[in-house]
C-alpha atoms as a PDB file:
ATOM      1  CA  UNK A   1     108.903 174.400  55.104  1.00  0.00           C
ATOM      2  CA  UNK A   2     112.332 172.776  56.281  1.00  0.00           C
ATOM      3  CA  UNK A   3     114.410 174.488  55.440  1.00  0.00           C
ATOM      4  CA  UNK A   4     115.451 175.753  58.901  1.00  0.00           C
ATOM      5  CA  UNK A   5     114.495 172.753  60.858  1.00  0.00           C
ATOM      6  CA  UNK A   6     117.458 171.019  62.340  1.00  0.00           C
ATOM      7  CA  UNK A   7     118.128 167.470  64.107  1.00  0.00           C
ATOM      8  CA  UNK A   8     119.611 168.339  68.087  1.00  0.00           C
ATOM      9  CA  UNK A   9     122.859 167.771  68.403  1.00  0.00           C
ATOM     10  CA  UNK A  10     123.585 164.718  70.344  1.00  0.00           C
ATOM     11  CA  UNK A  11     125.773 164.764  73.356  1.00  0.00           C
ATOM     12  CA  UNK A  12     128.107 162.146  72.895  1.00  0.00           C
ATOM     13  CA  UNK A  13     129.848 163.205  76.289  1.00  0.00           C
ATOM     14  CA  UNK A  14     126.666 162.514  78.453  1.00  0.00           C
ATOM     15  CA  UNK A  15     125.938 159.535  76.498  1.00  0.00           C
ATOM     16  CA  UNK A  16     129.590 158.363  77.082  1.00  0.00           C
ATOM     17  CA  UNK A  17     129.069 159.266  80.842  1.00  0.00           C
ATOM     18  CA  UNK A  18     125.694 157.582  80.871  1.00  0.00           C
ATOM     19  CA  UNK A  19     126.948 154.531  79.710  1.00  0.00           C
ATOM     20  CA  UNK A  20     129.874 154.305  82.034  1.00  0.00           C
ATOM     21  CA  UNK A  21     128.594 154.906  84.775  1.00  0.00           C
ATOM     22  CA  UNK A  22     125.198 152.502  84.286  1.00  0.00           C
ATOM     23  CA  UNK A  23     127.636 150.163  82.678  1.00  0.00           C
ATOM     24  CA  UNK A  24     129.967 150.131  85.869  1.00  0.00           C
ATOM     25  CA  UNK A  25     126.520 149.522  88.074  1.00  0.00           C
ATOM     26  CA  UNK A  26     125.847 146.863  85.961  1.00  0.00           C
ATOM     27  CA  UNK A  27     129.242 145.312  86.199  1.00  0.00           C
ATOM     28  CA  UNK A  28     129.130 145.941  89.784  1.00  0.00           C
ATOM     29  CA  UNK A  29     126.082 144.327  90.257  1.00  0.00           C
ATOM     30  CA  UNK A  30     126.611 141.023  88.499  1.00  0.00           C
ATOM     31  CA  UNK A  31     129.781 140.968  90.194  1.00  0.00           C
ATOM     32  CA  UNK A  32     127.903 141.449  93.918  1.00  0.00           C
ATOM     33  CA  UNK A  33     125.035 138.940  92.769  1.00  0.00           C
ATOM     34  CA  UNK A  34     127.700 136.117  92.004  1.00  0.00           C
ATOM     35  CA  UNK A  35     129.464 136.680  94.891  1.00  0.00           C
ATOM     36  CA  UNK A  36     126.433 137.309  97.404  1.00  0.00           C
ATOM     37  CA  UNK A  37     124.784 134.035  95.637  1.00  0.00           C
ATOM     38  CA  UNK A  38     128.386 132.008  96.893  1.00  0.00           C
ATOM     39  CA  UNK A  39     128.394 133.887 100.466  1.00  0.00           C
ATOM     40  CA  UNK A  40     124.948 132.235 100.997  1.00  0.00           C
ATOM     41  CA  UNK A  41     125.182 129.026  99.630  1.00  0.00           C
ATOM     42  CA  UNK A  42     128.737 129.137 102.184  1.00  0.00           C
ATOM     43  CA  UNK A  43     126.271 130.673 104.696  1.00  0.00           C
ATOM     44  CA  UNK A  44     123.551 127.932 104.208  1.00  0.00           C
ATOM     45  CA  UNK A  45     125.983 125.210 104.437  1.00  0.00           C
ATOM     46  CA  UNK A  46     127.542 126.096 107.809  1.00  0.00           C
ATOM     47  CA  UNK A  47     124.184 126.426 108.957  1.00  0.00           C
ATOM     48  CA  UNK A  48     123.278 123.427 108.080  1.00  0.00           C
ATOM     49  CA  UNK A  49     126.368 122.041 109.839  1.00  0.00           C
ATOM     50  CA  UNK A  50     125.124 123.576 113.000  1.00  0.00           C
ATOM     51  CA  UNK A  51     121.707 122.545 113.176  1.00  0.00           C
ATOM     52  CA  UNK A  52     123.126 118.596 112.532  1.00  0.00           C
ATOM     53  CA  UNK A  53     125.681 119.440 115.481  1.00  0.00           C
ATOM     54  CA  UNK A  54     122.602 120.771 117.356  1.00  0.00           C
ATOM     55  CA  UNK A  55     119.673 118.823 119.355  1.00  0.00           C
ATOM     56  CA  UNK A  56     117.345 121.038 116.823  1.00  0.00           C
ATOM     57  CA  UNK A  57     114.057 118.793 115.644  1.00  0.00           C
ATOM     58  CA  UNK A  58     115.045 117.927 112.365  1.00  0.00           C
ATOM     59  CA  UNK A  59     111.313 119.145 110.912  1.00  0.00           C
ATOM     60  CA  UNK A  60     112.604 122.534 112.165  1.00  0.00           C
ATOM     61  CA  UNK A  61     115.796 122.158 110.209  1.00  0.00           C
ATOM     62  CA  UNK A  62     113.909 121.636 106.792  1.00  0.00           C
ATOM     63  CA  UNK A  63     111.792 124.327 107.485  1.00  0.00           C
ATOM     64  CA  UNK A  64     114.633 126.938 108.756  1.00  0.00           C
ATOM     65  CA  UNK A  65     117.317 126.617 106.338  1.00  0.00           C
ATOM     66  CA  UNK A  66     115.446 127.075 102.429  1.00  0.00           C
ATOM     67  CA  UNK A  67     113.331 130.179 104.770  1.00  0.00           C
ATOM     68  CA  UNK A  68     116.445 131.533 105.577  1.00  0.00           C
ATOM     69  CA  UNK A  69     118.273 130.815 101.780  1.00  0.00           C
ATOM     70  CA  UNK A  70     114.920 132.877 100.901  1.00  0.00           C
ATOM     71  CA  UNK A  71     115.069 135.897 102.893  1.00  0.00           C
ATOM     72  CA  UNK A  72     118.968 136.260 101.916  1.00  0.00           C
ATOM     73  CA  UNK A  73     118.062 136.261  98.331  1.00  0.00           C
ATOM     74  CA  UNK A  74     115.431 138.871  98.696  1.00  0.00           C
ATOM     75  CA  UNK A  75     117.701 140.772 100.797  1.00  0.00           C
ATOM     76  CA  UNK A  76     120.468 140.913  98.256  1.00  0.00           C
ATOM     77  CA  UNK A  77     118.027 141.518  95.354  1.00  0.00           C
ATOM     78  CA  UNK A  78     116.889 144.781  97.203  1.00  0.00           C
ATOM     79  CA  UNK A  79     120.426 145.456  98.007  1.00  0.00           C
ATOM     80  CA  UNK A  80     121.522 145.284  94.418  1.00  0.00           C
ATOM     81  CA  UNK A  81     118.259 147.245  93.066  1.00  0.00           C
ATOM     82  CA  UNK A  82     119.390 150.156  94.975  1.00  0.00           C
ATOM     83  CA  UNK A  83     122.851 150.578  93.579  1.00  0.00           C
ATOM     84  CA  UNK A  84     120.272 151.719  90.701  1.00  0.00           C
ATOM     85  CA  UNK A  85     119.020 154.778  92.634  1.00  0.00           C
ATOM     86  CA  UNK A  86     115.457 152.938  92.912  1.00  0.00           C
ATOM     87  CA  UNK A  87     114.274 153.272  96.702  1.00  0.00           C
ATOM     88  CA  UNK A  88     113.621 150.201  98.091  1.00  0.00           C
ATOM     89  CA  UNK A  89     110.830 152.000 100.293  1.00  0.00           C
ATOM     90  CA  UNK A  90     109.258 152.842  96.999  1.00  0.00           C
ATOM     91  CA  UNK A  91     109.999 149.150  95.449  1.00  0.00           C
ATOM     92  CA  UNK A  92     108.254 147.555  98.440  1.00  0.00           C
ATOM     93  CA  UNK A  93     105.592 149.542  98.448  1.00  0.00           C
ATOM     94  CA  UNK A  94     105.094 149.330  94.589  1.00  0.00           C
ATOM     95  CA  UNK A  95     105.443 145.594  95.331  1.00  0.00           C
ATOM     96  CA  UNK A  96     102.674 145.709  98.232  1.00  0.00           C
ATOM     97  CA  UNK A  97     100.284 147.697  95.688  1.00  0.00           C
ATOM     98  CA  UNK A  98     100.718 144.215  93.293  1.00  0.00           C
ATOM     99  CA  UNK A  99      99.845 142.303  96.662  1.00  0.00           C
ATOM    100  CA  UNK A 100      96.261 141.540  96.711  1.00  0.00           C
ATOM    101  CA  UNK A 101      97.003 140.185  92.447  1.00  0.00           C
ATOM    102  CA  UNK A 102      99.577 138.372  93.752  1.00  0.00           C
ATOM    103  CA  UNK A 103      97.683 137.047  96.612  1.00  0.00           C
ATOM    104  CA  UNK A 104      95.398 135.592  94.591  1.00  0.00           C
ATOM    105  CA  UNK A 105      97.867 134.153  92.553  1.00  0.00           C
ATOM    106  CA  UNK A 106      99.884 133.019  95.243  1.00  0.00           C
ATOM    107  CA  UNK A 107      97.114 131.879  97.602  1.00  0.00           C
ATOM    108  CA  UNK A 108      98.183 128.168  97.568  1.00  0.00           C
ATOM    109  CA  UNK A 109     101.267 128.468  97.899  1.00  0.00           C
ATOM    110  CA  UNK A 110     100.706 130.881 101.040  1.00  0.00           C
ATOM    111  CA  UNK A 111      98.251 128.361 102.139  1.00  0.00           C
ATOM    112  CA  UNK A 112     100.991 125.520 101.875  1.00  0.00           C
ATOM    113  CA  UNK A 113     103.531 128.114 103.719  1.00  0.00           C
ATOM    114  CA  UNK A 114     100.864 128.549 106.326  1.00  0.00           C
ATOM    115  CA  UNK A 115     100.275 124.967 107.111  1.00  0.00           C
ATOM    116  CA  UNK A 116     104.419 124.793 107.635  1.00  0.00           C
ATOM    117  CA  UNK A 117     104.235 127.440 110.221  1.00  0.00           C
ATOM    118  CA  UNK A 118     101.018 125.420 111.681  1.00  0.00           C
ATOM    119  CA  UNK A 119     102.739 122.000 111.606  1.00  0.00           C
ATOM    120  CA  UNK A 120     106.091 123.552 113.244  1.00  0.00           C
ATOM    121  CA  UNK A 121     104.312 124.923 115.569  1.00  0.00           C
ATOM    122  CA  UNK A 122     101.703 122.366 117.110  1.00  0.00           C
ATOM    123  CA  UNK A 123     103.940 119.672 115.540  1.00  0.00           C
ATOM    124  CA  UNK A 124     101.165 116.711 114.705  1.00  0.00           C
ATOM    125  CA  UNK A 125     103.961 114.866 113.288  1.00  0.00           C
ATOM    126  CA  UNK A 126     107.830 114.936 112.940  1.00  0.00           C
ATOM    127  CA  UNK A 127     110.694 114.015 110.741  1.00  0.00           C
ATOM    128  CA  UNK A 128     110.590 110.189 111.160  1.00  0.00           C
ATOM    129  CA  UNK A 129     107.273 109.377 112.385  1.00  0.00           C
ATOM    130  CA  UNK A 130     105.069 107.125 109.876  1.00  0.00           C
ATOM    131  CA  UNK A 131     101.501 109.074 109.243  1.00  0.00           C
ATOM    132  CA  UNK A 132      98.322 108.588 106.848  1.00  0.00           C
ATOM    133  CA  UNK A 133      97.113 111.477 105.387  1.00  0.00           C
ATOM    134  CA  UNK A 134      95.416 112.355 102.112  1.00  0.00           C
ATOM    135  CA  UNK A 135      95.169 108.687 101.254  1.00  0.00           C
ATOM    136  CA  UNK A 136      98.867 108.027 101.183  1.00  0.00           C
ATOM    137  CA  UNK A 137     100.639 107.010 103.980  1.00  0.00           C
ATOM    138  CA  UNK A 138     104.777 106.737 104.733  1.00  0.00           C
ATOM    139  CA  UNK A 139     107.700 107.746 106.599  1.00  0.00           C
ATOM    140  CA  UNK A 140     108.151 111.453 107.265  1.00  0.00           C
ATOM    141  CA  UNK A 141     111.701 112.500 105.443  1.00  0.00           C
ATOM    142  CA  UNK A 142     111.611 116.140 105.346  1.00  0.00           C
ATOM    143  CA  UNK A 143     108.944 118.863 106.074  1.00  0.00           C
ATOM    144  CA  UNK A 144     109.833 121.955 103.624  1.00  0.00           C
ATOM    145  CA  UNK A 145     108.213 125.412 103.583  1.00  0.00           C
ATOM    146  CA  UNK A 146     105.415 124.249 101.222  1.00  0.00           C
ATOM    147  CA  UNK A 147     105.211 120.524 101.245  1.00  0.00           C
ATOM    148  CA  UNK A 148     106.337 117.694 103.065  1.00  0.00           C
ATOM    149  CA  UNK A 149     108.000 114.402 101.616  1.00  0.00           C
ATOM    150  CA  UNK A 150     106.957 110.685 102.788  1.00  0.00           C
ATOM    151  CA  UNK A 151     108.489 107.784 102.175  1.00  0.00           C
ATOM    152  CA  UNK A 152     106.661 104.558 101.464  1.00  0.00           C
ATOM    153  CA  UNK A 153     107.810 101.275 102.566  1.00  0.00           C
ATOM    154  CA  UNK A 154     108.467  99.978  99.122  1.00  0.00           C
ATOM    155  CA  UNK A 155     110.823 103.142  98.763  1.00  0.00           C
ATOM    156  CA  UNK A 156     108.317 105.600  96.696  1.00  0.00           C
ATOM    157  CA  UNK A 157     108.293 109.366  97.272  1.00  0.00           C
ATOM    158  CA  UNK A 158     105.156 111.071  98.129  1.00  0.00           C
ATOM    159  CA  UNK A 159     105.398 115.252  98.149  1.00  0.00           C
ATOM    160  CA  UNK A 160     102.074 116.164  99.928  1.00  0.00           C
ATOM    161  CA  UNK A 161     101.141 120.319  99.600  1.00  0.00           C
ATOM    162  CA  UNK A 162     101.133 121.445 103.539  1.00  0.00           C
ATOM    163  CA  UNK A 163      97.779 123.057 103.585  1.00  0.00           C
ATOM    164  CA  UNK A 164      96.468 119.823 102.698  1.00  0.00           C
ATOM    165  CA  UNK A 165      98.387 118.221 105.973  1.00  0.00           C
ATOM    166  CA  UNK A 166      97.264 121.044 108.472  1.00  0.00           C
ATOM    167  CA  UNK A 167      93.526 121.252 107.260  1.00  0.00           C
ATOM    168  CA  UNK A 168      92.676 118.106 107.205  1.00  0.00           C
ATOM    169  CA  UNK A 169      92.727 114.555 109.579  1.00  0.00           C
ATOM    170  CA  UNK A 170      95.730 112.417 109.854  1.00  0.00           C
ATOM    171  CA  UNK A 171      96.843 108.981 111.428  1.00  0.00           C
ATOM    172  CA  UNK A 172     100.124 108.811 113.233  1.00  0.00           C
ATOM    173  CA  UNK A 173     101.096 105.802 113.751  1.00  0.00           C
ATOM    174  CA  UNK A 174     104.366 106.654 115.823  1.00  0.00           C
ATOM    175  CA  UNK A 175     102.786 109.357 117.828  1.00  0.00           C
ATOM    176  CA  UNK A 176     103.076 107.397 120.792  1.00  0.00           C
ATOM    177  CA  UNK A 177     106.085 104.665 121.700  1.00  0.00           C
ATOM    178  CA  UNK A 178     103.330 101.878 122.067  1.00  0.00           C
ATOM    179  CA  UNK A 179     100.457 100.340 119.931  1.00  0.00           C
ATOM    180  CA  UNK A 180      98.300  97.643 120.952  1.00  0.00           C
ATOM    181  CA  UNK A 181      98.723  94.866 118.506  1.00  0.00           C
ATOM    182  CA  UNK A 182      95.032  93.207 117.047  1.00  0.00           C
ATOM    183  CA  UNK A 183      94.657  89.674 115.449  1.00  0.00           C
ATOM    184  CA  UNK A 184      91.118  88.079 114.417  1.00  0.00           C
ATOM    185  CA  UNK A 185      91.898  84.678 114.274  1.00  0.00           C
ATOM    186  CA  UNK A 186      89.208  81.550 113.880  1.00  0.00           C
ATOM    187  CA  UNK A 187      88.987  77.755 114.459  1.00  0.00           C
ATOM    188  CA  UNK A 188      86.223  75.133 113.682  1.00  0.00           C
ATOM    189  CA  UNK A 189      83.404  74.346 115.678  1.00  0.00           C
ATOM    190  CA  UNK A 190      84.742  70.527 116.416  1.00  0.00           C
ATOM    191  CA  UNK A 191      88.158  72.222 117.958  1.00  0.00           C
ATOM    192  CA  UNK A 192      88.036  72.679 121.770  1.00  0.00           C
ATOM    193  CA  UNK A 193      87.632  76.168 122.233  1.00  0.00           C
ATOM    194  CA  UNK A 194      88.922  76.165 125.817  1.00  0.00           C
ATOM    195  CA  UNK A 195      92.578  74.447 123.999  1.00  0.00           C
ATOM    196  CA  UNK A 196      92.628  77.047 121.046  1.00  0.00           C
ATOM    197  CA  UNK A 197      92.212  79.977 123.614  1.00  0.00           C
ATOM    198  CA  UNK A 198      95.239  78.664 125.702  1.00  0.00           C
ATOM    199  CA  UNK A 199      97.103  78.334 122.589  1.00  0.00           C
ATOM    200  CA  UNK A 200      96.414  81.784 122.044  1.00  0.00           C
ATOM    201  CA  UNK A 201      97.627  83.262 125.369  1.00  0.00           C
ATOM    202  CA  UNK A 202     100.690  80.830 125.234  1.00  0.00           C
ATOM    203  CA  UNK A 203     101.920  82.366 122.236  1.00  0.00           C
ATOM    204  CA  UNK A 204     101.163  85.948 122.448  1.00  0.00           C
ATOM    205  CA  UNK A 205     102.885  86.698 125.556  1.00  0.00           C
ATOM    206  CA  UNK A 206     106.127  84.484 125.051  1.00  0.00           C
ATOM    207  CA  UNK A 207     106.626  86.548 122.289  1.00  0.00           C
ATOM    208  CA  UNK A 208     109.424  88.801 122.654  1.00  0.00           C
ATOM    209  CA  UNK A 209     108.575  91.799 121.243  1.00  0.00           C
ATOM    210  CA  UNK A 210     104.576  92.036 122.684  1.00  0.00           C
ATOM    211  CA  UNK A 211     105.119  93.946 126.548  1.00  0.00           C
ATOM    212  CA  UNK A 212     103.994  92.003 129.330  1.00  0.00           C
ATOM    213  CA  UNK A 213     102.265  95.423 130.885  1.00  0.00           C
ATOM    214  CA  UNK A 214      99.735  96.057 129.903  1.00  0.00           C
ATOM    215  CA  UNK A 215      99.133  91.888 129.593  1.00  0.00           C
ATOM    216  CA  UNK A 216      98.297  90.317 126.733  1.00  0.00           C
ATOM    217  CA  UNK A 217      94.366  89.095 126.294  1.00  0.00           C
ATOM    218  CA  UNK A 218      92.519  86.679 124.262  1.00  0.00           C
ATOM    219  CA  UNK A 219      88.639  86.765 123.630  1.00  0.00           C
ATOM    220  CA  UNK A 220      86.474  84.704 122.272  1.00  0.00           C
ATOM    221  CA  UNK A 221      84.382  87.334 120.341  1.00  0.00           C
ATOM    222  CA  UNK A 222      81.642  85.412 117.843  1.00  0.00           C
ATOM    223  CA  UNK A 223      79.768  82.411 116.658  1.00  0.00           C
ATOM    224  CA  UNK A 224      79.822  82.679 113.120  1.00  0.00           C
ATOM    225  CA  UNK A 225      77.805  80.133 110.732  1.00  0.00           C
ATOM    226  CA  UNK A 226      81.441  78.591 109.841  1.00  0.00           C
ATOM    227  CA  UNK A 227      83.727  79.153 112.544  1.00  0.00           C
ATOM    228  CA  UNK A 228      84.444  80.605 116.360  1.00  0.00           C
ATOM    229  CA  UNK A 229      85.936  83.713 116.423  1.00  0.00           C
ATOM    230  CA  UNK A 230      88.970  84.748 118.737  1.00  0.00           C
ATOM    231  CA  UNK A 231      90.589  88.421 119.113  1.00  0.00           C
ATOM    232  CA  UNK A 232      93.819  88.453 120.157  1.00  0.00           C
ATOM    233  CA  UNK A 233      95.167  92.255 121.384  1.00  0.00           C
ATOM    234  CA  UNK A 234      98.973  92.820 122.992  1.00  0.00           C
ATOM    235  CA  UNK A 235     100.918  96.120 122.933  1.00  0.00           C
ATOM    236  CA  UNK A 236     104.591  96.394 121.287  1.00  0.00           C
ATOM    237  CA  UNK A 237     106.628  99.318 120.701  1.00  0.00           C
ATOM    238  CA  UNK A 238     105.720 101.074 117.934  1.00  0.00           C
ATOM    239  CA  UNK A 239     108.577 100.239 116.177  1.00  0.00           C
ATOM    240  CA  UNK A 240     108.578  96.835 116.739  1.00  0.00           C
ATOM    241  CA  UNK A 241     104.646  96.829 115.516  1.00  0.00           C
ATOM    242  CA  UNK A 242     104.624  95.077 112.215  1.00  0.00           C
ATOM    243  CA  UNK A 243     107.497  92.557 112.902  1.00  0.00           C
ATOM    244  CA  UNK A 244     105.339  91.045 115.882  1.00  0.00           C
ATOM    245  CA  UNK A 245     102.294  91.337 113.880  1.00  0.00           C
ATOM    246  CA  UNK A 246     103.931  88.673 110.876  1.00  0.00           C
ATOM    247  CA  UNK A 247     105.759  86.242 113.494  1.00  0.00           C
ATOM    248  CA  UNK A 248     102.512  86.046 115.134  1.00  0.00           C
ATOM    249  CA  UNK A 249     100.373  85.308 112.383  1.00  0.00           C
ATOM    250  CA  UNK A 250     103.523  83.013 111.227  1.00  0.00           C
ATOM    251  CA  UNK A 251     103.695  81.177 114.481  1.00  0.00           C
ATOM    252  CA  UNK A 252      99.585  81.029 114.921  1.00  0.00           C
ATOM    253  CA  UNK A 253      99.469  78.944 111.513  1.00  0.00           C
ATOM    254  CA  UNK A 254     102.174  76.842 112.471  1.00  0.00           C
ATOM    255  CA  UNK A 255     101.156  75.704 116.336  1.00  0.00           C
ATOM    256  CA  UNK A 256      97.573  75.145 115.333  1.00  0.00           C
ATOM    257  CA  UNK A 257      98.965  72.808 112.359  1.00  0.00           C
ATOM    258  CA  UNK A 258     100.257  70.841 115.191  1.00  0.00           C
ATOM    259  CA  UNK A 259      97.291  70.704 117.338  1.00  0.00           C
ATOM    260  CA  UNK A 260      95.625  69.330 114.628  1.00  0.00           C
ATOM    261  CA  UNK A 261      93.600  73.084 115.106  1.00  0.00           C
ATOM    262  CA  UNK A 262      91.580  73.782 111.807  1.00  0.00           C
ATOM    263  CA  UNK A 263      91.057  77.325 110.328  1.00  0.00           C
ATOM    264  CA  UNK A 264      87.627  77.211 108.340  1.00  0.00           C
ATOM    265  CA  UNK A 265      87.020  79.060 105.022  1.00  0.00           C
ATOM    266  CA  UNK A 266      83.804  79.755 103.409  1.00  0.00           C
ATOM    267  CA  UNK A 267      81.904  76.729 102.093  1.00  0.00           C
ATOM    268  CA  UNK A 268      79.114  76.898 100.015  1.00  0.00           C
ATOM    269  CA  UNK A 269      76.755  73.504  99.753  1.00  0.00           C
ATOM    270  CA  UNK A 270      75.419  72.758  96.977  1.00  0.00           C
ATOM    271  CA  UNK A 271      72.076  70.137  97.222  1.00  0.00           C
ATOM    272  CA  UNK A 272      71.419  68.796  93.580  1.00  0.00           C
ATOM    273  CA  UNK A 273      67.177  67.213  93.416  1.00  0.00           C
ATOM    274  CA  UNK A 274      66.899  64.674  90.844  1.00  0.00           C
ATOM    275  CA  UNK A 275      63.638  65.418  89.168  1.00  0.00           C
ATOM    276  CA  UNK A 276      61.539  62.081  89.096  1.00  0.00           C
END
């Protein structure tokens, strides 16, 4: 039954030239991925260099420059895949035929890219303005394709997904170069209201940092079962905010300590009956 069945020969000389010349694409290709992945990390640098030379927002800048790094990677890959004879028309559209699975898979992360595009575009905050979103709040330090990074005051990182940024309310606090300044201060009913309300005005607007336009007010606002209750509003620049805030609350303590000015706390009275 086999006695005439033979193995085919095999064509060492078409295996040899097989082998070269896949082996010398391969070769190749390393080679051009090495070198294209060193021509645009150069590339990315010098770009870099020109948007800090530039008046470019900086929120643009950490957007443009990993977008960019991006599209020259995929550019090179498809570059490199062709040395292969594979079409790239063919690999893209193979890719696009994958695109609704990878869609899915992906949507977050195109929802994040989306909310870049939207914050770049309509710009609700900036690299360097302090916000309050998603129950953190901080110092914008860069705003990347995906996410963007705060900074807290006590020097923690927060990464917060974009989508989450452009879908949903935020507070920012350095929108504008002014904010009007709020303290709810108190004094005892025996104190001279008309004294503590001078007091008041005296110190709020020969502070240095509270702007004399628009002027500085002080209201009495409410007869409480313990105390009166004053509101005190000025504006300061926005980023002189907090350091007015503290050396008026400092300097509020201190002058009614000297006026003999009492700040009431809550007292509870307690009425013992002696049983007979």
């Amino acid at each position: 039954m086999f006695k005439d069945f033979k193995l085919p020969e095999f064509n060492y000389e078409q295996f040899y030239d097989v082998v070269v010349v896949y082996g010398l694409k391969v070769i190749i290709s390393l080679i051009l991925l090495f070198v294209g992945l060193k021509l645009i990390k150069w590339f990315i640098k010098r770009i870099n260099r020109r948007l800090d030379k530039s008046k470019i927002d900086p929120s643009l800048k950490s957007f443009l420059s990993p977008l960019i790094r991006v599209i020259l990677k995929i550019t090179l890959l498809l570059s490199i895949i062709s040395m292969f004879g594979v079409e790239v028309t063919s690999f893209i559209a193979l890719l696009g035929s994958f695109g609704f699975a990878i869609g899915l898979a992906l949507q977050g992360s195109l929802s994040n890219f989306a909310g870049g595009v939207l914050i770049l575009l309509f710009k609700p905050f900036k690299v360097g303005d302090y916000i309050e979103a998603q129950g953190f709040s901080g110092t914008v330090k860069d705003i990347h394709i995906f996410y963007t990074i705060l900074s807290t005051p006590d020097n923690k990182k927060i990464v917060i997904p974009n989508s989450g940024l452009s879908n949903a309310s935020l507070i920012n606090y350095s929108a504008y170069p002014t904010r009007r300044l709020e303290l709810k201060l108190s004094c005892s009913y025996e104190n001279d209201t008309l004294m503590v309300k001078q007091i008041l005005e005296k110190l709020i607007s020969d502070h240095p940092l509270i702007l004399k336009d628009p002027k500085p007010v002080v209201y009495l606002n409410e007869y409480v079962n313990n105390s009166i209750n004053f509101i005190v509003r000025g504006w300061a620049k926005s980023s002189d905010y907090w350091k007015a805030y503290y050396e008026l609350m400092l300097s509020v303590k201190g002058e009614f300590d000297r006026q003999g000015i009492s700040i009431p706390y809550p007292q509870l009275d307690v009425h013992m009956k002696s049983e007979k």
